[in-house]
C-alpha atoms as a PDB file:
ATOM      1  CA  UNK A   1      83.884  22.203 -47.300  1.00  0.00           C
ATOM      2  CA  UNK A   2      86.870  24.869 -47.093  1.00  0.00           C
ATOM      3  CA  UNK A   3      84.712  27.524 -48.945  1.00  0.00           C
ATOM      4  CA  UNK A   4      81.489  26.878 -46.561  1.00  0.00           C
ATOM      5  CA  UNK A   5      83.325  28.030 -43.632  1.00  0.00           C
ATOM      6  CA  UNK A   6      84.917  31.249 -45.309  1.00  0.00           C
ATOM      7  CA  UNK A   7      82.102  32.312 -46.113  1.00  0.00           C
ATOM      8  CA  UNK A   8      80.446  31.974 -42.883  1.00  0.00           C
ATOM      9  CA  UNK A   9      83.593  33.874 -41.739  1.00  0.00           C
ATOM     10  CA  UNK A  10      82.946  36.165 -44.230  1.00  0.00           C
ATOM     11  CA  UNK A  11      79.644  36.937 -43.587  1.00  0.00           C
ATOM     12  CA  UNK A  12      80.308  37.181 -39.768  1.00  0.00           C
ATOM     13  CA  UNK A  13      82.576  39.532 -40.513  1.00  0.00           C
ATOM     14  CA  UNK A  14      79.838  41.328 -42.704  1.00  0.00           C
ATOM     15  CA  UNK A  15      77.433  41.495 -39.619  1.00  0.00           C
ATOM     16  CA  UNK A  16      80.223  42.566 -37.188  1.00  0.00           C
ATOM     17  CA  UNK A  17      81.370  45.202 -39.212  1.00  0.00           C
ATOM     18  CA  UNK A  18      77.446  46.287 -39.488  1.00  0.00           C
ATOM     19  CA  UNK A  19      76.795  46.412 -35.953  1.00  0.00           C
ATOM     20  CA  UNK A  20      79.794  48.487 -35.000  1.00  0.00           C
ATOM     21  CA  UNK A  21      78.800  51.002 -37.298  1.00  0.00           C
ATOM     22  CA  UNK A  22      75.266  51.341 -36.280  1.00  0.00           C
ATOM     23  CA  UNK A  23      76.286  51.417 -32.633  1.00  0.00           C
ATOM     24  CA  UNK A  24      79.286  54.345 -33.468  1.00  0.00           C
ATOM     25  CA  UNK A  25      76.296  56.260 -35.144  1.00  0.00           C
ATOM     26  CA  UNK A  26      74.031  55.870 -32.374  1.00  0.00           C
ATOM     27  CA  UNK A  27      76.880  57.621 -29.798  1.00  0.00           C
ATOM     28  CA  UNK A  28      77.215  60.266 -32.497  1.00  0.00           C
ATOM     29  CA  UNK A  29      74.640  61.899 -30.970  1.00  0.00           C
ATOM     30  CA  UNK A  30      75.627  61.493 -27.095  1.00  0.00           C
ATOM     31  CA  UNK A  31      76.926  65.028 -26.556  1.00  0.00           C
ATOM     32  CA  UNK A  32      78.064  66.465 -22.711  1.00  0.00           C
ATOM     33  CA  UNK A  33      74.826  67.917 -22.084  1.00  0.00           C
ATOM     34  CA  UNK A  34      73.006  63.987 -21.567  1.00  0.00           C
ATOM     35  CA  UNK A  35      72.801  64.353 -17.689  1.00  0.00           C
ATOM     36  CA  UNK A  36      72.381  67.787 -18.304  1.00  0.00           C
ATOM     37  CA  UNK A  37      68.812  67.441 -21.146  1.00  0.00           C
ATOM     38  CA  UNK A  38      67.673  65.397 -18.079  1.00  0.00           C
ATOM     39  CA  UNK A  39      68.754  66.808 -15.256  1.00  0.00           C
ATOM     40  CA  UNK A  40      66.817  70.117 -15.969  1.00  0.00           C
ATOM     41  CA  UNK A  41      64.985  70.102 -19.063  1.00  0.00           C
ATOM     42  CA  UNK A  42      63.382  66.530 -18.272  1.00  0.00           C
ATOM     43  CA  UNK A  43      64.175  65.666 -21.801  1.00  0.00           C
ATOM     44  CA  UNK A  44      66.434  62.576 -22.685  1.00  0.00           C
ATOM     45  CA  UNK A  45      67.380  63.601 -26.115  1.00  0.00           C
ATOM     46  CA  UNK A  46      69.678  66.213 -25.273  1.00  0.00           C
ATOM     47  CA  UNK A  47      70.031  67.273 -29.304  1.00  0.00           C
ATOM     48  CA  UNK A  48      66.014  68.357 -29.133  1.00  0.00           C
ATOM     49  CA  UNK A  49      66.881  70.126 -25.581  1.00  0.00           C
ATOM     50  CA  UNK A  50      69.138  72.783 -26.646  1.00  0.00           C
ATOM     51  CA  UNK A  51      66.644  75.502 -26.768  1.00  0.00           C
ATOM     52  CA  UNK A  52      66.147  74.732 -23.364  1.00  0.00           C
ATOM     53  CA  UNK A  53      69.667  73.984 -22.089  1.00  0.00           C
ATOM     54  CA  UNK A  54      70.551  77.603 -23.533  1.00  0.00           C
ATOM     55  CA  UNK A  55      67.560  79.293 -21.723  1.00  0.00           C
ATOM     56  CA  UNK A  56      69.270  77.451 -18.318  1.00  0.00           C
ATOM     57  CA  UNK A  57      73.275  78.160 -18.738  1.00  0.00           C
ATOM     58  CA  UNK A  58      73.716  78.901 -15.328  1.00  0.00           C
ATOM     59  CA  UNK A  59      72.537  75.550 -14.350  1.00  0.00           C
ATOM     60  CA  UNK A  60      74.794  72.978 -16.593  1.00  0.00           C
ATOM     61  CA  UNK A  61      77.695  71.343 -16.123  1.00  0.00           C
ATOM     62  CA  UNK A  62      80.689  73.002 -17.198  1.00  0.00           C
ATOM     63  CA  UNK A  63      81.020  70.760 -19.844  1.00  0.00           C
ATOM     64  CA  UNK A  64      78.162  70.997 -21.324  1.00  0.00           C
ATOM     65  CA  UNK A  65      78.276  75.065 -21.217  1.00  0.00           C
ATOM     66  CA  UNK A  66      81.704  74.985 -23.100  1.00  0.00           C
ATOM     67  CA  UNK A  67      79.662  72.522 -25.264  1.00  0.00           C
ATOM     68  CA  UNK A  68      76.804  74.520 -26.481  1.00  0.00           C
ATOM     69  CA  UNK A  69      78.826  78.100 -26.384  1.00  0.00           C
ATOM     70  CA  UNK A  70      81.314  76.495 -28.855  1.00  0.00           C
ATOM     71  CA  UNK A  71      78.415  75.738 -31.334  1.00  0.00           C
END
């Protein structure tokens, strides 16, 4: 009975570990420019907005300025 419930803790473990990764990857590609992308590209990936963040410097956030001149 003892080995039933470690591995059910195990494997709990297992899928914990799993979704903590996938959400750390997913804000891997949150960058200072989100409200930005939106704000005046009308885009919500803000990683496929660059081109168009860069063309509208004068417009962003501080933040997201220092962001994409430090690239």
């Amino acid at each position: 009975m003892q080995n039933g419930k470690t591995l059910h803790f195990v494997l709990l473990a297992c899928i914990s570990l799993f979704l903590t990764e996938a959400a750390l990857a997913k804000d891997a590609y949150k960058t200072p420019c989100r409200a930005d992308a939106k704000r005046v590209c009308h885009m919500d990936n803000d990683v496929k907005a660059q081109a168009c963040l860069k063309q509208h410097l004068s417009e962003l956030t501080p933040a997201c300025k220092a962001f994409l001149t430090k690239k």
